[in-house]
N, C-alpha and C. Protein backbone atom coordinates (compact mmCIF):
# COMPACT_ATOMS: atom_id res chain seq x y z
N UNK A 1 101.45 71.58 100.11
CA UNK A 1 101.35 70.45 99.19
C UNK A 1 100.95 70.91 97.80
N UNK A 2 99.83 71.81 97.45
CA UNK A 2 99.96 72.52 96.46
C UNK A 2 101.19 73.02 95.44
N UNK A 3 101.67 73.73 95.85
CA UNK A 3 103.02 74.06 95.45
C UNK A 3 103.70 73.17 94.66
N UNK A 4 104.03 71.61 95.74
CA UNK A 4 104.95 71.16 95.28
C UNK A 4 104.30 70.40 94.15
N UNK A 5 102.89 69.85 94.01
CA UNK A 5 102.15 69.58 92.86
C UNK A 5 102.41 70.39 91.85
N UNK A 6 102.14 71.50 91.92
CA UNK A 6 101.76 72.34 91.10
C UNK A 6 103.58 72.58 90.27
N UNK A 7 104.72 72.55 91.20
CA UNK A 7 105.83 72.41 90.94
C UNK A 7 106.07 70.88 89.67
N UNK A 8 105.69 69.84 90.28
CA UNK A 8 105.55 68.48 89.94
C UNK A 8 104.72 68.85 87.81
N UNK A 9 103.76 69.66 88.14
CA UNK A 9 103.40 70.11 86.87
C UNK A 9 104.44 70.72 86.02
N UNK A 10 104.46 71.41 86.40
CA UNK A 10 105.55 72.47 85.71
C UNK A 10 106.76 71.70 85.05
N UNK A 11 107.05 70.91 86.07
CA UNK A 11 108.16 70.04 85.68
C UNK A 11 108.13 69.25 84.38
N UNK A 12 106.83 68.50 84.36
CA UNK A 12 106.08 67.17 83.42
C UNK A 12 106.03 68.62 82.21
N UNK A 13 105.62 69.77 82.34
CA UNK A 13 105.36 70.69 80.89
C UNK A 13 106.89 70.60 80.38
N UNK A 14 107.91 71.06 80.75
CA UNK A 14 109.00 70.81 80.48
C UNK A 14 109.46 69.99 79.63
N UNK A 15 109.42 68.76 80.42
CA UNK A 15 109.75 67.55 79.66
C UNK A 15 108.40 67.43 78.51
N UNK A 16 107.34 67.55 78.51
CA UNK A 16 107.13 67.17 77.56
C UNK A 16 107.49 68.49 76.37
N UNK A 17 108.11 69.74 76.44
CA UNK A 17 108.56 70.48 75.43
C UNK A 17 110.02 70.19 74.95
N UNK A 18 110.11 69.45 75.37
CA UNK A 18 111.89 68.51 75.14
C UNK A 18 111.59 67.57 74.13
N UNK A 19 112.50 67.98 72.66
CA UNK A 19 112.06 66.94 71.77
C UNK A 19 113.10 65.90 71.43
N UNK A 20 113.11 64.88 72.28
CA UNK A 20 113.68 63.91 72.19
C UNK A 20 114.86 63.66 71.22
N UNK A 21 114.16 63.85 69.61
CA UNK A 21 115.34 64.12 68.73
C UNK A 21 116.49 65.07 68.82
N UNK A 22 116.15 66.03 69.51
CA UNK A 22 117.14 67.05 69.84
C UNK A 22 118.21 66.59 70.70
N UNK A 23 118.15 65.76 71.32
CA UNK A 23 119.12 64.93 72.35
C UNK A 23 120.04 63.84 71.49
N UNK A 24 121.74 63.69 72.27
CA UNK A 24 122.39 63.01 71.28
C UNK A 24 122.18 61.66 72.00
N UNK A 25 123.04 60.74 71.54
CA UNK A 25 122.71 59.72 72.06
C UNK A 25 122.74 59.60 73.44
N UNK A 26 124.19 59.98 74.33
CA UNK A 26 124.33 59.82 75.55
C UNK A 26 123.13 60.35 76.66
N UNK A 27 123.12 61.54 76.02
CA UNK A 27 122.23 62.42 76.32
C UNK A 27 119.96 61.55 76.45
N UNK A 28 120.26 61.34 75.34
CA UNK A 28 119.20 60.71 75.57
C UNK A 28 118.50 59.41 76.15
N UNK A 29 119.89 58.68 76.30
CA UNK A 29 120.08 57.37 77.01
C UNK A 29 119.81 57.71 78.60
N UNK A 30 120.76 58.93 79.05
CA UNK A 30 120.27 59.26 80.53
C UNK A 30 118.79 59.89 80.75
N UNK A 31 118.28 60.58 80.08
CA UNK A 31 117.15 61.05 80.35
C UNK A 31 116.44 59.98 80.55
N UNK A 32 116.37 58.89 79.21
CA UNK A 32 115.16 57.91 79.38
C UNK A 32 115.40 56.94 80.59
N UNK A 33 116.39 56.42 80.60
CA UNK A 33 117.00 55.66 82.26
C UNK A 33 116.02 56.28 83.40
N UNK A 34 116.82 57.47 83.54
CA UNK A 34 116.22 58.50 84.82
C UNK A 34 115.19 58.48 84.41
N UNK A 35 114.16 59.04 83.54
CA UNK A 35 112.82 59.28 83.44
C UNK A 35 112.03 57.74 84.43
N UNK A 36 112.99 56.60 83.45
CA UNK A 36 112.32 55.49 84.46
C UNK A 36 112.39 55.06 85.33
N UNK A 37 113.30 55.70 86.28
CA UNK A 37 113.64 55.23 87.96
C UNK A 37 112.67 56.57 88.58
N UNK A 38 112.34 57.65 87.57
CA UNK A 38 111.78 58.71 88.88
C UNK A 38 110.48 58.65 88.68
N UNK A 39 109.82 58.03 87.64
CA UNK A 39 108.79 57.25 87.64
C UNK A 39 108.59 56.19 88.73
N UNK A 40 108.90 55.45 88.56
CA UNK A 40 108.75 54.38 90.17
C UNK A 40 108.66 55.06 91.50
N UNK A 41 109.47 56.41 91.32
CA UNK A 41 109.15 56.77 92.84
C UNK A 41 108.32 57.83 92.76
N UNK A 42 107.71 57.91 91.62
CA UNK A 42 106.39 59.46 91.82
C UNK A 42 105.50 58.13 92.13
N UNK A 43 105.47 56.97 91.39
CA UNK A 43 104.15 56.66 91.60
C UNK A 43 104.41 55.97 93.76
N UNK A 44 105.27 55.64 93.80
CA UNK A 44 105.22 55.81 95.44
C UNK A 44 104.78 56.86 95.95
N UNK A 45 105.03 57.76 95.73
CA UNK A 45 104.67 59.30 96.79
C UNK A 45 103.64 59.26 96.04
N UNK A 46 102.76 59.15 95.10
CA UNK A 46 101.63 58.87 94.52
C UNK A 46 100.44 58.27 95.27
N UNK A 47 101.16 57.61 95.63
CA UNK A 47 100.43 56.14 96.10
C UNK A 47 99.90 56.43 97.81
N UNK A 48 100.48 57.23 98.61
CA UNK A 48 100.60 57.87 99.82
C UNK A 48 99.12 58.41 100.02
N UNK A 49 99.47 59.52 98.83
CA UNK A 49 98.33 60.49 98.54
C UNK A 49 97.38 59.78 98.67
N UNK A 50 96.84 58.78 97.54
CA UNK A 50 95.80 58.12 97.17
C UNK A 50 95.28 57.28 98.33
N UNK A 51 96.23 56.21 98.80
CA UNK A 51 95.86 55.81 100.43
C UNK A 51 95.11 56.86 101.30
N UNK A 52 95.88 57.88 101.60
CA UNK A 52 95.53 59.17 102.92
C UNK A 52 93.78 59.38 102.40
N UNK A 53 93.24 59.47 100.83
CA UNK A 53 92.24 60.26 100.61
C UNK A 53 91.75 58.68 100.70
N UNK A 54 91.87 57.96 99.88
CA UNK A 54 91.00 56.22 99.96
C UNK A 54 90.65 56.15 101.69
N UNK A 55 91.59 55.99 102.43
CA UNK A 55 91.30 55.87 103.97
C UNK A 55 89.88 56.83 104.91
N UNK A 56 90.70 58.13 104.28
CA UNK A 56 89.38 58.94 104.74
C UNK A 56 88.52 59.24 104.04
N UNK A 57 88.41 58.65 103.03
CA UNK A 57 87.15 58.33 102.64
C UNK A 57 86.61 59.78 101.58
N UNK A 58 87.71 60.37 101.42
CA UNK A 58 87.18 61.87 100.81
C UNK A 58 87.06 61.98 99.90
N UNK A 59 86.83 60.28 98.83
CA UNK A 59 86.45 59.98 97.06
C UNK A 59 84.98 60.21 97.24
N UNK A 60 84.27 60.25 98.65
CA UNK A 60 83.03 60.00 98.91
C UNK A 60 82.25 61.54 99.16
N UNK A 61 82.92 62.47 98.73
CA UNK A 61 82.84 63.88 98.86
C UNK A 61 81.58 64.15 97.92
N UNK A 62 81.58 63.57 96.89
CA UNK A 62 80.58 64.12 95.89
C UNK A 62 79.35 63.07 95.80
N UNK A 63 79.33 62.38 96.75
CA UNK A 63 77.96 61.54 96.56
C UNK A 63 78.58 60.07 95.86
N UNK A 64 80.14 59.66 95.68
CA UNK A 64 80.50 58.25 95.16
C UNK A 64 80.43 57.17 95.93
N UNK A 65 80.11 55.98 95.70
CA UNK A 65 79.84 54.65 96.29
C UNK A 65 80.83 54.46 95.98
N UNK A 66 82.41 54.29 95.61
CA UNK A 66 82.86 52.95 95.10
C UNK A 66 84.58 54.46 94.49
N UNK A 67 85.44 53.77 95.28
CA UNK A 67 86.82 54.73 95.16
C UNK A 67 87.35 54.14 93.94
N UNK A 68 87.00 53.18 93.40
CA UNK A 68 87.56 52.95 91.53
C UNK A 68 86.53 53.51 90.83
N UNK A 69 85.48 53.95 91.21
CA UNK A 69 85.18 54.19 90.12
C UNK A 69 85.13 56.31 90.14
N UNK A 70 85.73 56.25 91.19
CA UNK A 70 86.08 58.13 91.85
C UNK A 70 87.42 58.24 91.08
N UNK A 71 88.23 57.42 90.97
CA UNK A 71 89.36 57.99 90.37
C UNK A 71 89.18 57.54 88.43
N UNK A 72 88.34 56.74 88.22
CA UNK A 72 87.98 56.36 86.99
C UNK A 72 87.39 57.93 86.35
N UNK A 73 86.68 58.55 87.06
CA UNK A 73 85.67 59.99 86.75
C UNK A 73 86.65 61.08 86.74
N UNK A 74 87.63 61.07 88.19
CA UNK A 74 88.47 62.64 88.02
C UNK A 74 89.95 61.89 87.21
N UNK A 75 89.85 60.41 86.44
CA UNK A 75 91.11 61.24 85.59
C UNK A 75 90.72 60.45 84.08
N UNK A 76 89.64 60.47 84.11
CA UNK A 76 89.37 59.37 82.40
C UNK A 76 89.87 58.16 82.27
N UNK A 77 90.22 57.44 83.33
CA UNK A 77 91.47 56.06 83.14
C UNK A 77 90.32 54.96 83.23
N UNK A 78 91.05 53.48 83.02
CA UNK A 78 90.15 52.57 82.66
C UNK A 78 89.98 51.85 84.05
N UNK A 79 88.60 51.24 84.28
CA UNK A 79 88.49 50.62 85.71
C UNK A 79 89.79 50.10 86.06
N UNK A 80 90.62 49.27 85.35
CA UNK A 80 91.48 48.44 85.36
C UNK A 80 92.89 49.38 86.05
N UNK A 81 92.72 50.08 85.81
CA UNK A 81 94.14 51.35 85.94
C UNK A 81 93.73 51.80 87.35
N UNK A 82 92.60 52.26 87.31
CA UNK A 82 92.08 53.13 88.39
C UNK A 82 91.54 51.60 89.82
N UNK A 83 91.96 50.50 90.02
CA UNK A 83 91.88 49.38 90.72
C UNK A 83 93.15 49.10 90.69
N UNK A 84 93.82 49.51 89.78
CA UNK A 84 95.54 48.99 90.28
C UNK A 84 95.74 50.23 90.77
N UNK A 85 95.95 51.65 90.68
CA UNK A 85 96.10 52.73 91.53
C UNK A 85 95.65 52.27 93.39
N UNK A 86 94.62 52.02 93.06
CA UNK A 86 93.58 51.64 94.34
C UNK A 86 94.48 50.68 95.40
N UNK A 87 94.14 49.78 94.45
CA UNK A 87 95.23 48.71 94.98
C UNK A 87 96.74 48.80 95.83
N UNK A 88 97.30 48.96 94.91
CA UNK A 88 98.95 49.48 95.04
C UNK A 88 98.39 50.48 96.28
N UNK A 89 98.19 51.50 96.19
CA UNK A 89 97.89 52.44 97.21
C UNK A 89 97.57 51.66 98.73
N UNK A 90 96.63 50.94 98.38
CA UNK A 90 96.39 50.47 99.97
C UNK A 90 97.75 48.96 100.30
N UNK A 91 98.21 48.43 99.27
CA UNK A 91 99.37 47.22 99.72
C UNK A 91 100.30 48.34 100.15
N UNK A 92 101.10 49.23 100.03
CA UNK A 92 101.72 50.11 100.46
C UNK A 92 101.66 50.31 101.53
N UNK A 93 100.60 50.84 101.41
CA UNK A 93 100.17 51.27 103.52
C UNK A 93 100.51 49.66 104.03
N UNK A 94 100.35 48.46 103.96
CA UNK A 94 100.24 47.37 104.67
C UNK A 94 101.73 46.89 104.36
N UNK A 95 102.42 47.46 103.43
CA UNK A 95 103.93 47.14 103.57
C UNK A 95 104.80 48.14 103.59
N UNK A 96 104.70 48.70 104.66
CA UNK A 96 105.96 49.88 104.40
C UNK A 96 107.17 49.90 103.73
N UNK A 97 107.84 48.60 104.43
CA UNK A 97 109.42 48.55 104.16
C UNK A 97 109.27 48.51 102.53
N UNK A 98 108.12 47.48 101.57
CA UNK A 98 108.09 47.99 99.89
C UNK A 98 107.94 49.20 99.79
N UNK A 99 107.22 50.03 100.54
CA UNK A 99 106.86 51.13 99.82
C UNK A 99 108.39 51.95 99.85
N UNK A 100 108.77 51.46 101.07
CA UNK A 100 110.40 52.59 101.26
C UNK A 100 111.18 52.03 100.49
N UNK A 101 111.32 51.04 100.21
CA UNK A 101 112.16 50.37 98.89
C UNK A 101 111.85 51.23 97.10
N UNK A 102 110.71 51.22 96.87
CA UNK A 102 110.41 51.79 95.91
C UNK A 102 110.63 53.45 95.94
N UNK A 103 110.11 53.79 97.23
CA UNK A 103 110.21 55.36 96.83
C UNK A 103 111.86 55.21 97.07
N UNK A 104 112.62 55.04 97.31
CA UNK A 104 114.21 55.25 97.65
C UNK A 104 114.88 54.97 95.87
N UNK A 105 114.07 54.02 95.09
CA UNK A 105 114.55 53.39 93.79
C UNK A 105 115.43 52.60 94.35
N UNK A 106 115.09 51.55 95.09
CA UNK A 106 115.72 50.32 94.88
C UNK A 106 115.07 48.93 95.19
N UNK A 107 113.87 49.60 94.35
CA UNK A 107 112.96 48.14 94.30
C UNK A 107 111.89 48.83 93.26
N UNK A 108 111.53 48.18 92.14
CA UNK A 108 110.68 48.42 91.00
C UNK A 108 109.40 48.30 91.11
N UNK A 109 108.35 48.83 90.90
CA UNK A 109 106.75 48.74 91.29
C UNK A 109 106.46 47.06 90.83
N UNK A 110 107.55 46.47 90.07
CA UNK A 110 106.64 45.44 89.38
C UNK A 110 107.43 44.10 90.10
């Protein structure tokens, strides 16, 4: 699982050394499209993750009461972000068939 994170990085450095202006129109019309359908499905396989560690409880590793405010600390995000992560993460687990809709891209997080 490492790897493919660590792959998942590598990837995001990429794109962000891609300067947009450099792209012609067509060109940049598909990137941004795609950028936003493979968005919807990172944050599904996202969302997996976050369930598996929320469930077992392993936000509670360092002495935390409270799994919004564990992901509020390891990524700087606002309660509000880090309770919809939370959230989404556990409706997922309780709806599969959405979650397989979204990670497949053919159903939108929203």
């Amino acid at each position: 699982m490492v790897a493919v994170i660590a792959e998942l990085e590598a990837a995001v450095g990429a794109l962000l050394a891609v300067d947009p202006d450099s792209l012609d129109g067509p060109e940049l019309h598909d990137a941004a499209v795609r950028w936003l359908q493979v968005r919807e499905r990172l944050e599904a396989a996202g969302a997996r993750l976050v369930e598996a560690w929320d469930r077992r409880r392993l936000w509670a590793s360092n002495g935390a009461t409270c799994v919004t405010r564990r992901v509020m600390g390891e990524t700087s995000c606002s309660f509000t972000s880090a309770k919809r992560t939370v959230s989404r993460a556990r409706s997922f687990a309780e709806m599969p068939a959405v979650a397989a809709a979204v990670a497949s891209g053919d159903l939108s997080l929203d």
